[in-house]
Structure formats: structure tokens, C-alpha cells
PDB file of N, CA and C in Angstrom:
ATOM      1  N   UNK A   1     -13.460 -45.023  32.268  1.00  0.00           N
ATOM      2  CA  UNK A   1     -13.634 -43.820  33.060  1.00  0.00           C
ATOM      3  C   UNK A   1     -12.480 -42.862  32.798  1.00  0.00           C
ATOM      4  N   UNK A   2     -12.961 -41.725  32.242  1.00  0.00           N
ATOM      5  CA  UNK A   2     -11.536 -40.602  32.505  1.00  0.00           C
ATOM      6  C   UNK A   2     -11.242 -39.874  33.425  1.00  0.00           C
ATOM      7  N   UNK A   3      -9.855 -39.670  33.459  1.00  0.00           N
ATOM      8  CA  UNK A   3      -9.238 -39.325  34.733  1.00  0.00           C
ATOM      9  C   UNK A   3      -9.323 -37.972  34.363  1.00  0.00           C
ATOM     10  N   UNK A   4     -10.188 -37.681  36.188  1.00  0.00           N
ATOM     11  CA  UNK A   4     -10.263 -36.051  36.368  1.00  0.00           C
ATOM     12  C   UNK A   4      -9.334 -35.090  36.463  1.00  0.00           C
ATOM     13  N   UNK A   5      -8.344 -35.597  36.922  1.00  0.00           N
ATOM     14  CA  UNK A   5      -6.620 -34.873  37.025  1.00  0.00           C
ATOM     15  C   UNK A   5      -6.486 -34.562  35.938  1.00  0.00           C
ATOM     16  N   UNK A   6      -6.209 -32.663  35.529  1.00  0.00           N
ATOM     17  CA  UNK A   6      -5.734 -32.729  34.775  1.00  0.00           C
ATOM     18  C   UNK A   6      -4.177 -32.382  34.719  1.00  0.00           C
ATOM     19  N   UNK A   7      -3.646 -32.579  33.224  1.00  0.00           N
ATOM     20  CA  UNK A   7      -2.014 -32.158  33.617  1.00  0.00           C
ATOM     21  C   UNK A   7      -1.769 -30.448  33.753  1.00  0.00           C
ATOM     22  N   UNK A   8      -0.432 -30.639  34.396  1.00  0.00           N
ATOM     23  CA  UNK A   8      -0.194 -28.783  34.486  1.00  0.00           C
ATOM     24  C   UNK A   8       0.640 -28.533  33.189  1.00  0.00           C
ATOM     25  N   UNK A   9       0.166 -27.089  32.642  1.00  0.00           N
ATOM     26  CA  UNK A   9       0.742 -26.497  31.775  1.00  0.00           C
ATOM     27  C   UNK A   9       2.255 -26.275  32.049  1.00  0.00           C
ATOM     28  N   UNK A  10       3.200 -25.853  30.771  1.00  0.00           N
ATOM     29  CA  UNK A  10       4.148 -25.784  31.305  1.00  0.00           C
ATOM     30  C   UNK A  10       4.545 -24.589  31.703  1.00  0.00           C
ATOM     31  N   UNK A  11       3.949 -23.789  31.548  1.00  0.00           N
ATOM     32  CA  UNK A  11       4.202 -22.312  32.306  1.00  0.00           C
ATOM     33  C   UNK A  11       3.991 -22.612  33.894  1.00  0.00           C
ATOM     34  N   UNK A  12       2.982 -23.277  34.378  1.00  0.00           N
ATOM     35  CA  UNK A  12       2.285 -23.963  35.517  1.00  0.00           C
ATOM     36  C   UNK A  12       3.531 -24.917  36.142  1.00  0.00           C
ATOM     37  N   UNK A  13       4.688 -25.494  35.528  1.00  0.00           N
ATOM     38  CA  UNK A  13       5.369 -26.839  35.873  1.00  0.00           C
ATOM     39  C   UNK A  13       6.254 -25.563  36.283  1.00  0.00           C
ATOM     40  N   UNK A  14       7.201 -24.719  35.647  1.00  0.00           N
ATOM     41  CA  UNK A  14       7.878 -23.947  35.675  1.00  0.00           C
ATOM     42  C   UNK A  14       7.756 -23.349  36.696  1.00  0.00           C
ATOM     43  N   UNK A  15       6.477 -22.650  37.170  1.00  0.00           N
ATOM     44  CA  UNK A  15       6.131 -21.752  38.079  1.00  0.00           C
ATOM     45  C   UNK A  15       6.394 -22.595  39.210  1.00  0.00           C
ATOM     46  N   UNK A  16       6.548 -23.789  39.573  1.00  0.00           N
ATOM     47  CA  UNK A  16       6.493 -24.526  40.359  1.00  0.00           C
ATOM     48  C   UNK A  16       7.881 -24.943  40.774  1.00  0.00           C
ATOM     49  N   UNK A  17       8.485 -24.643  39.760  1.00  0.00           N
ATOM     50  CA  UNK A  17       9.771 -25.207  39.873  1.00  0.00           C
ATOM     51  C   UNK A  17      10.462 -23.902  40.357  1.00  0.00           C
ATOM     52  N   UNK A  18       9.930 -22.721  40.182  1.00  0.00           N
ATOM     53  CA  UNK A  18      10.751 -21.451  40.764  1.00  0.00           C
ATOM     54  C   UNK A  18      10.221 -20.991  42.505  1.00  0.00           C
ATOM     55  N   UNK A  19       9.803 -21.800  42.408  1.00  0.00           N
ATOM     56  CA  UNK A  19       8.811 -21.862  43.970  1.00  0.00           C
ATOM     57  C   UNK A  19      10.564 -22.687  44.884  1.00  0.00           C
ATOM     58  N   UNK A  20      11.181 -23.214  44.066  1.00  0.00           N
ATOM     59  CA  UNK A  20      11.429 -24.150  44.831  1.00  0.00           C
ATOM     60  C   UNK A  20      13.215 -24.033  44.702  1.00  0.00           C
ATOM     61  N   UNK A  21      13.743 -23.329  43.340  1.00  0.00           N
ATOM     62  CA  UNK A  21      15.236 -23.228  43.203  1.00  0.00           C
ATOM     63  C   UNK A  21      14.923 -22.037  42.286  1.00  0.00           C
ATOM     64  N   UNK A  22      16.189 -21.061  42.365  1.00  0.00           N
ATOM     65  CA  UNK A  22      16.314 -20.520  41.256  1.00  0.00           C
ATOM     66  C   UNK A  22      16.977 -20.768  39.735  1.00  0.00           C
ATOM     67  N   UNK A  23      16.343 -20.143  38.954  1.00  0.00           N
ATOM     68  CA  UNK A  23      16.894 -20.717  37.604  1.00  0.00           C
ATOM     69  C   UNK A  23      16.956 -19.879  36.558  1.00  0.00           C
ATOM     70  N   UNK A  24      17.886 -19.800  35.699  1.00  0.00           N
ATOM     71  CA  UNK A  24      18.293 -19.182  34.698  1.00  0.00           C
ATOM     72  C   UNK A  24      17.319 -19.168  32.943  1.00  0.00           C
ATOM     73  N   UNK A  25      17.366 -18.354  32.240  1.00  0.00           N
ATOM     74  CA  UNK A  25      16.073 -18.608  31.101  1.00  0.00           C
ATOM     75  C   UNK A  25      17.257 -20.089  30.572  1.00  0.00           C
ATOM     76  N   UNK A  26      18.501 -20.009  30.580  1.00  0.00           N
ATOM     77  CA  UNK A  26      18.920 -21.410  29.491  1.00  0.00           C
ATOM     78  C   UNK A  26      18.251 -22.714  30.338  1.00  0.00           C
ATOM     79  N   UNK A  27      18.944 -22.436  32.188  1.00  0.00           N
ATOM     80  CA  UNK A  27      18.303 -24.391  32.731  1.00  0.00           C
ATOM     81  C   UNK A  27      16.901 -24.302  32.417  1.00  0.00           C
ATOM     82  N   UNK A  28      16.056 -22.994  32.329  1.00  0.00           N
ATOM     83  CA  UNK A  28      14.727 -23.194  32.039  1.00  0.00           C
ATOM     84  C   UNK A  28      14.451 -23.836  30.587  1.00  0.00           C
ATOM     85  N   UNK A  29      14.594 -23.506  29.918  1.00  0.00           N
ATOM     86  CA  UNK A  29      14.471 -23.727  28.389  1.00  0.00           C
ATOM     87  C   UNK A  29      14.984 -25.710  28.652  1.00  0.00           C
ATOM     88  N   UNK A  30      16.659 -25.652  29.083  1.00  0.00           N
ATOM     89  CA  UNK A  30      17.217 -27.126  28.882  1.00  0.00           C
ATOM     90  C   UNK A  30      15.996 -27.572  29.343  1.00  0.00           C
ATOM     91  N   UNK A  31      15.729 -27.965  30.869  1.00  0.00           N
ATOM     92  CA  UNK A  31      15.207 -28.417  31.532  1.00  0.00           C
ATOM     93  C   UNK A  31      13.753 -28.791  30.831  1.00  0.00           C
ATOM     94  N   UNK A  32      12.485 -27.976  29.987  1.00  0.00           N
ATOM     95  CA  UNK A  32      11.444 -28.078  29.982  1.00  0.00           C
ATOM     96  C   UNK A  32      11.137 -27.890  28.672  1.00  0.00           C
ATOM     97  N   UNK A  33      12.498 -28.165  27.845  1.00  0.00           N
ATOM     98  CA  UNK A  33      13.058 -28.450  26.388  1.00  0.00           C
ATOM     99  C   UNK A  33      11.801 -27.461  25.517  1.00  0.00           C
ATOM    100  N   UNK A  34      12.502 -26.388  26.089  1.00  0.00           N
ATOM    101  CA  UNK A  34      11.937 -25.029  24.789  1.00  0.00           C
ATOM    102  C   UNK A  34      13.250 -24.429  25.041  1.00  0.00           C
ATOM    103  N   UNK A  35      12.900 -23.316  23.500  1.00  0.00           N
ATOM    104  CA  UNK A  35      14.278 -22.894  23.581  1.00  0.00           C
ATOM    105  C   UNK A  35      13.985 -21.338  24.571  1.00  0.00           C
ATOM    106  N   UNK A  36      14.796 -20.276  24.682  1.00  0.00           N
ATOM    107  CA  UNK A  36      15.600 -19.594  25.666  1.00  0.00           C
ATOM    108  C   UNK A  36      14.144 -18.390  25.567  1.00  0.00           C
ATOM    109  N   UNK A  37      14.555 -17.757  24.055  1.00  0.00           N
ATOM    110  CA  UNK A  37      13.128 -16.797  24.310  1.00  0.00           C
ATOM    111  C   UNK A  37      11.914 -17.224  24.859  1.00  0.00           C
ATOM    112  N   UNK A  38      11.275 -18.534  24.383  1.00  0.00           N
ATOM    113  CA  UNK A  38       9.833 -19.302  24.746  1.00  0.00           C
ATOM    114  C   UNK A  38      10.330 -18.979  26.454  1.00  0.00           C
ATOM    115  N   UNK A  39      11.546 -19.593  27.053  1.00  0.00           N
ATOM    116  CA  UNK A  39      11.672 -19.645  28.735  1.00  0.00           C
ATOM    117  C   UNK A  39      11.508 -18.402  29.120  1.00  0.00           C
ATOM    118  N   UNK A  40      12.184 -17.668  28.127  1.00  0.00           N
ATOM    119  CA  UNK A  40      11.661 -16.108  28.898  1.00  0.00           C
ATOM    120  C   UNK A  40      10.743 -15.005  28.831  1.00  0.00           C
ATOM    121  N   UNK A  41       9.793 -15.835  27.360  1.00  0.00           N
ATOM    122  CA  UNK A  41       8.078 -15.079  27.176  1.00  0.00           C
ATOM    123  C   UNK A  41       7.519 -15.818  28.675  1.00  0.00           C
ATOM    124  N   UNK A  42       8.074 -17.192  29.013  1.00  0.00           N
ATOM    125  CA  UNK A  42       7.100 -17.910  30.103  1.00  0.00           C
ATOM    126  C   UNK A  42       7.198 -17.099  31.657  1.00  0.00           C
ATOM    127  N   UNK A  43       8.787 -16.931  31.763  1.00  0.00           N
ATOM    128  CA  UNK A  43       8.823 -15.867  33.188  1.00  0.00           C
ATOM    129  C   UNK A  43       8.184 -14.712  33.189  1.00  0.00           C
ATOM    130  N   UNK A  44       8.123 -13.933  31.897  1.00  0.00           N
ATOM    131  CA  UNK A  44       7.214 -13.183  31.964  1.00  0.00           C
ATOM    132  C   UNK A  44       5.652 -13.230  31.976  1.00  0.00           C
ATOM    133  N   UNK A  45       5.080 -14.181  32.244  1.00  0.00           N
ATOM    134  CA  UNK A  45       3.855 -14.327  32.089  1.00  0.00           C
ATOM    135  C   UNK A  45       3.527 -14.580  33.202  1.00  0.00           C
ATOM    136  N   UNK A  46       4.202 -15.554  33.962  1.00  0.00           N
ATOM    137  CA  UNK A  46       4.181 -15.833  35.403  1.00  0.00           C
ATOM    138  C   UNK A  46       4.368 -14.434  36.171  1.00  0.00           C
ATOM    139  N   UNK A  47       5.045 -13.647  35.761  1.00  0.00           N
ATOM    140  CA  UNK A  47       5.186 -12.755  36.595  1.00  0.00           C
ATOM    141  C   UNK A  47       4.446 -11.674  36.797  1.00  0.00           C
ATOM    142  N   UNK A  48       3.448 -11.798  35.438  1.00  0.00           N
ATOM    143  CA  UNK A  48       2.199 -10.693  35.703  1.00  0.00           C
ATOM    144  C   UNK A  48       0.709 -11.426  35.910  1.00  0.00           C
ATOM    145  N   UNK A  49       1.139 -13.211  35.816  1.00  0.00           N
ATOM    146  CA  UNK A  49      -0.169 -13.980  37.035  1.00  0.00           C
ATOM    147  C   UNK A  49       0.379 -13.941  38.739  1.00  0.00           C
ATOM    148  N   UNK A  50       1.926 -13.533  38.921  1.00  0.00           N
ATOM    149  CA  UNK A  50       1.727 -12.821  40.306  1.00  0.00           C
ATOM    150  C   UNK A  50       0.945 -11.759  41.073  1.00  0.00           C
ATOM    151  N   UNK A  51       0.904 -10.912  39.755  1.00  0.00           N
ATOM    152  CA  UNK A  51       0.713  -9.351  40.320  1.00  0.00           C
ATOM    153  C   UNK A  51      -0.283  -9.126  41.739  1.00  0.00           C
ATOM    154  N   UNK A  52      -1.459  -9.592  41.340  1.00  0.00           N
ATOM    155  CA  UNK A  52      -2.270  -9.780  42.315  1.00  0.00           C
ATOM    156  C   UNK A  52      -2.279 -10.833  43.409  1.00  0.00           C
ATOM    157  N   UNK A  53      -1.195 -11.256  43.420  1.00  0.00           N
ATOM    158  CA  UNK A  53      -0.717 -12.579  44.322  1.00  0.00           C
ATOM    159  C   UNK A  53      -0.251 -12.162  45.638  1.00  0.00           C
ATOM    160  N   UNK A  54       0.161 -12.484  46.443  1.00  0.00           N
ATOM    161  CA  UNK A  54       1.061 -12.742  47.726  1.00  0.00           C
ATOM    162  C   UNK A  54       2.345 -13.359  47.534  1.00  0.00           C
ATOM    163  N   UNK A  55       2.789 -13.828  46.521  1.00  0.00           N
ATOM    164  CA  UNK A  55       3.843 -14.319  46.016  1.00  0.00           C
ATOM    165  C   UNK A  55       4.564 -13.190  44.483  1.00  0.00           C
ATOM    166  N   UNK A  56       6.056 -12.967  44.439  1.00  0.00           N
ATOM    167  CA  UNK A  56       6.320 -12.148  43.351  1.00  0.00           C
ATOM    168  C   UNK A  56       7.523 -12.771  42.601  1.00  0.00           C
ATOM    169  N   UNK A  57       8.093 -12.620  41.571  1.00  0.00           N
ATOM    170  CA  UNK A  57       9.055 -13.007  40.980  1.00  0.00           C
ATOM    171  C   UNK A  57      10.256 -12.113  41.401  1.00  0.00           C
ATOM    172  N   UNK A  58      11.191 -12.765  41.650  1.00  0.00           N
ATOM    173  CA  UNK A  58      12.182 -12.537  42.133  1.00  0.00           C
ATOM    174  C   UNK A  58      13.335 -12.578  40.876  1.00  0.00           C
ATOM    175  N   UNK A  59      14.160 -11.263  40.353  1.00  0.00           N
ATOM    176  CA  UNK A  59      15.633 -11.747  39.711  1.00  0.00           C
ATOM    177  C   UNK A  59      16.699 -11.249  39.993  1.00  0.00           C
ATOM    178  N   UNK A  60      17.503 -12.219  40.479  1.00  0.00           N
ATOM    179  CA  UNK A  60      18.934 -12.222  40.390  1.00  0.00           C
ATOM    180  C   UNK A  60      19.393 -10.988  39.381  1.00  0.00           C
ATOM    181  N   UNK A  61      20.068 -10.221  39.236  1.00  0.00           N
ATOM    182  CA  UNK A  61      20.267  -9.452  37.635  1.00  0.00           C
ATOM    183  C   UNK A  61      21.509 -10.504  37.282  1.00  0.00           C
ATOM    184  N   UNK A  62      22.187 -10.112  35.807  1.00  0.00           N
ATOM    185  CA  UNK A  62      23.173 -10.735  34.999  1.00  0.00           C
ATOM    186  C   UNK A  62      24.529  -9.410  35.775  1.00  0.00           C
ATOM    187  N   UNK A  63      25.356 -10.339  36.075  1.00  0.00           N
ATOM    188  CA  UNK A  63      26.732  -9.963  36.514  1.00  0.00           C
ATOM    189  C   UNK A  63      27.610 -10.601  35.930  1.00  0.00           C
ATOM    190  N   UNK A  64      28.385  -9.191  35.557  1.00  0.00           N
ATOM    191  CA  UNK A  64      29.930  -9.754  35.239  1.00  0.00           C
ATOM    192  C   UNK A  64      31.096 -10.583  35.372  1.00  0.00           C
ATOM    193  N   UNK A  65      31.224 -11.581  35.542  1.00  0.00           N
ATOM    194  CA  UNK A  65      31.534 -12.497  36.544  1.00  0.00           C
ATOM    195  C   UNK A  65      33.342 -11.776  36.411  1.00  0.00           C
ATOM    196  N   UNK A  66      34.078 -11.008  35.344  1.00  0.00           N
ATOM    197  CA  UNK A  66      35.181 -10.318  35.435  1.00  0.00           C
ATOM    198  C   UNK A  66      35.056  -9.173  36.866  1.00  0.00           C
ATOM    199  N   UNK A  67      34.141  -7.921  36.399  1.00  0.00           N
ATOM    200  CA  UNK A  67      34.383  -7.042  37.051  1.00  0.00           C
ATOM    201  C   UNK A  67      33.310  -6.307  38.148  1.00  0.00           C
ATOM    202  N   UNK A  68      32.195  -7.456  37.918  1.00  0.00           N
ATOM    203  CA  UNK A  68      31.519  -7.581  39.033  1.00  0.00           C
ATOM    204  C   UNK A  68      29.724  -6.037  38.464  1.00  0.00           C
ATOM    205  N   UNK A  69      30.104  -5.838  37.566  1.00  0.00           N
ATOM    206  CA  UNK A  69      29.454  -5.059  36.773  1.00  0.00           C
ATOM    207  C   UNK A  69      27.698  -5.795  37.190  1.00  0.00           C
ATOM    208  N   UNK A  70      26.503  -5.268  37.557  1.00  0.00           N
ATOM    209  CA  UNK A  70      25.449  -5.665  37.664  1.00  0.00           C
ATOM    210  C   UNK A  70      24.041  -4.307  37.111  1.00  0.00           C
ATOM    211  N   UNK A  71      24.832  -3.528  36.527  1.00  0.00           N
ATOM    212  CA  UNK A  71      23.745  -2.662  36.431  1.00  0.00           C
ATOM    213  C   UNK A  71      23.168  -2.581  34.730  1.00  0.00           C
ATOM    214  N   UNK A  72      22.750  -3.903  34.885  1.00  0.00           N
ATOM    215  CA  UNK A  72      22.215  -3.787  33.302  1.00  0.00           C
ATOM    216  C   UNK A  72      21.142  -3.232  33.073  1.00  0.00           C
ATOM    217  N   UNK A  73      20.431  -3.080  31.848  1.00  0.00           N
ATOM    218  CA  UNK A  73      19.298  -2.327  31.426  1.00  0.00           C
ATOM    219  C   UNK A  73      17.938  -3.252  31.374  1.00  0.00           C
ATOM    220  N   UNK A  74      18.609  -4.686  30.833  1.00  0.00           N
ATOM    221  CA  UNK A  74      17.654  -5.781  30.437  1.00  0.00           C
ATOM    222  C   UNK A  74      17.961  -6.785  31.695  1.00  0.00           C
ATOM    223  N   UNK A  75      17.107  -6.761  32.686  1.00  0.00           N
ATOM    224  CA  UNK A  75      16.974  -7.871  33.418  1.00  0.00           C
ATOM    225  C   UNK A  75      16.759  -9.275  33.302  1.00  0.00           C
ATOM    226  N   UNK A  76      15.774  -9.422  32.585  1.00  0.00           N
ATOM    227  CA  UNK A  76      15.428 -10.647  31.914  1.00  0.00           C
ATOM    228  C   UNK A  76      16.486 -11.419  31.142  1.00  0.00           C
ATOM    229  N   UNK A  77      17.315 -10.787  30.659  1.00  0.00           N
ATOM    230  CA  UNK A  77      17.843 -11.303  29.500  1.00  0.00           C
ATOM    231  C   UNK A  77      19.396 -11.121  29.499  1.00  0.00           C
ATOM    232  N   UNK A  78      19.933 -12.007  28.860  1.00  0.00           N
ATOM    233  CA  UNK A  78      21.359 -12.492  29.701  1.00  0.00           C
ATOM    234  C   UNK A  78      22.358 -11.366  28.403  1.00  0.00           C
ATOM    235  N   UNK A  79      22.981 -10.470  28.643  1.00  0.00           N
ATOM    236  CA  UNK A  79      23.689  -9.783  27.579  1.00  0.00           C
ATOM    237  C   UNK A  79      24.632 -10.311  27.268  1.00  0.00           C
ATOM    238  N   UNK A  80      25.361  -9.333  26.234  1.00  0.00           N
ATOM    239  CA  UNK A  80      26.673 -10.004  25.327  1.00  0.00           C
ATOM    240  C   UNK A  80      27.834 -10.000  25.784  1.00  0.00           C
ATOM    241  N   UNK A  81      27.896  -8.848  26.138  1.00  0.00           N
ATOM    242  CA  UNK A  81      28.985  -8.264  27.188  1.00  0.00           C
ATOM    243  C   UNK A  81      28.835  -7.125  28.015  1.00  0.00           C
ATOM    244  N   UNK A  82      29.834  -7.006  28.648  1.00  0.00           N
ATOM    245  CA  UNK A  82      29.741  -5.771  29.797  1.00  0.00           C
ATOM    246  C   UNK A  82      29.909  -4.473  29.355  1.00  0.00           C
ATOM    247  N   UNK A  83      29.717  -3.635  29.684  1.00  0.00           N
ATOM    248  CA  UNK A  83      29.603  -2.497  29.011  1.00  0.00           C
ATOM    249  C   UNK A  83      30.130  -1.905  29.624  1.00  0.00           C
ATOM    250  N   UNK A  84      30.923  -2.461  30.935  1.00  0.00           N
ATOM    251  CA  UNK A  84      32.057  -1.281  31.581  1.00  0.00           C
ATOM    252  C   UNK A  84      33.019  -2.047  31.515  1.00  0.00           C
ATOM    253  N   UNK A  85      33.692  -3.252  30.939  1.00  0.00           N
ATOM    254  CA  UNK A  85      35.144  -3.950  30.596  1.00  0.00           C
ATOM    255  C   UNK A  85      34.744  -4.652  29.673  1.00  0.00           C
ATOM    256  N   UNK A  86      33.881  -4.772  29.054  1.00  0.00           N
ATOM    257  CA  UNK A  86      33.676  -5.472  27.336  1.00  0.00           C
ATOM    258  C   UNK A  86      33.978  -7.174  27.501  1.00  0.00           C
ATOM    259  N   UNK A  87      33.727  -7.399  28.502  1.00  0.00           N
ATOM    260  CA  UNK A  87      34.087  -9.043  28.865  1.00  0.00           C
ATOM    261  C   UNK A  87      32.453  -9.537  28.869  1.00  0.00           C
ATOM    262  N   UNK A  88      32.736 -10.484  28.183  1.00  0.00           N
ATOM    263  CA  UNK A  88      31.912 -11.673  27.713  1.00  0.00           C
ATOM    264  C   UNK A  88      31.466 -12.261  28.260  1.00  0.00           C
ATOM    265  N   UNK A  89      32.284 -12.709  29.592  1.00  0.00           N
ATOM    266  CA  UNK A  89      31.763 -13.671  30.437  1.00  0.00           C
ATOM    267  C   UNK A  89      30.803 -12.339  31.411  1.00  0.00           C
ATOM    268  N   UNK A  90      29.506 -13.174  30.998  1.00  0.00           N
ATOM    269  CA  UNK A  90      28.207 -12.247  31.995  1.00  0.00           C
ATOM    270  C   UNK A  90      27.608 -13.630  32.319  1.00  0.00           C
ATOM    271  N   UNK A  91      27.025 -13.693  33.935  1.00  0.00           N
ATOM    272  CA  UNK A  91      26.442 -14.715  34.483  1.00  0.00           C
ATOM    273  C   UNK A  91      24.949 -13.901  34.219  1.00  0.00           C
ATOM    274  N   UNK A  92      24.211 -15.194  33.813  1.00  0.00           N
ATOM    275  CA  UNK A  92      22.785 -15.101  33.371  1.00  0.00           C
ATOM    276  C   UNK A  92      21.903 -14.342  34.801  1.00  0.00           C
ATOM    277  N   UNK A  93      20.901 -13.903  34.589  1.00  0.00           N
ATOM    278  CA  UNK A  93      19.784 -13.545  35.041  1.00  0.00           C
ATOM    279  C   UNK A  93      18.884 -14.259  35.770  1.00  0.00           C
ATOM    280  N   UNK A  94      19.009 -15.305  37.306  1.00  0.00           N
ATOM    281  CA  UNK A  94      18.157 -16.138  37.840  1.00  0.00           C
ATOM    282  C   UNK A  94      16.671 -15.517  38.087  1.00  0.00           C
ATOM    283  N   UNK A  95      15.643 -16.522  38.035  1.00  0.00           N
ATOM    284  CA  UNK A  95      14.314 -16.010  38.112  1.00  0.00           C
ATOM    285  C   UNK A  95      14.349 -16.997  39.664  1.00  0.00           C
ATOM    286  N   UNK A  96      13.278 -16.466  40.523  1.00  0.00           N
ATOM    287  CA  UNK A  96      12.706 -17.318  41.800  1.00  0.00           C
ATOM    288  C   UNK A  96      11.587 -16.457  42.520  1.00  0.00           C
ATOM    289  N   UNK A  97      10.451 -17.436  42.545  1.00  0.00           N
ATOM    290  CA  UNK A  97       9.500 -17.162  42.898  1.00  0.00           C
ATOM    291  C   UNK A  97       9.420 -17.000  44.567  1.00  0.00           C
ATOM    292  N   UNK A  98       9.119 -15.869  45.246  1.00  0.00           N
ATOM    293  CA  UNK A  98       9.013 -15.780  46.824  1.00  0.00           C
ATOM    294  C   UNK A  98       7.793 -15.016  47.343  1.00  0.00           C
TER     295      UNK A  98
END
């Protein structure tokens, strides 16, 4: 007999998992072992099977963790550096579903 359950996709596992913590495209990628772009074609996909939802994607933006800098251009995506003190250290971009 085969089992009617089927498994969830991993865009589907993901979506599930932002229901529940927020997370960055790298713990996404570590976590569900794709790499960083694949994690962040997947938030984007989820986020336009919200649209018509009651539920929306939520992001954190990428901050400077030097000078506190948050007004980036690319949300999604974790930059190189800051563009108002040229420091490197930028904290990634959390996604969470609410």
C-alpha cells in the first residue's frame, strides 16, 4: 500500500520554518543545504505565494553592525559593505513570516 502523505517541498519546509524563527538567506541555505542565491530565489517565491494570504514576509534589513547604517537598496541580500563608513562588517537580512 502507498503512503498518501506526501512530503513537503523545500520551499514548503522553509516557509514553515519562518512561521516560527527568523532567519538569514546563509542559516537558510546551511540549514536546508542549498547554497545562498537558491535560499534567496526561495524567500522570494514564498513571498509572492503570500500576496493573497493573511500572512506576509517580514525583513529585518542588513545593518551595519559598525555604524548602525540600515538604509540599503537591496533588502534581500546581504551587501559588501556600508556605504556610509565602508565597513564590512554588515549583519545579514532576516526573513520571518507573520
Amino acid at each position: 500500500m502507498r503512503e498518501a502523505k506526501a512530503s513537503k517541498t523545500t520551499r514548503q519546509r522553509i516557509a514553515d520554518r519562518l512561521r516560527t524563527e527568523a532567519m538569514s538567506a546563509a542559516a537558510i541555505a546551511r540549514d536546508f543545504e542549498v547554497d545562498t542565491a537558491t535560499a534567496v530565489s526561495h524567500v522570494e517565491h514564498i513571498a509572492k505565494s503570500l500576496e493573497n494570504e493573511d500572512e506576509q514576509l517580514m525583513v529585518a534589513p542588513p545593518t551595519c553592525r559598525d555604524c548602525g547604517f540600515e538604509d540599503f537598496d537591496d533588502l534581500l541580500n546581504r551587501p559588501g559593505r556600508c556605504p556610509d563608513c565602508k565597513s564590512e562588517s554588515v549583519e545579514e537580512p532576516a526573513f520571518r513570516i507573520a
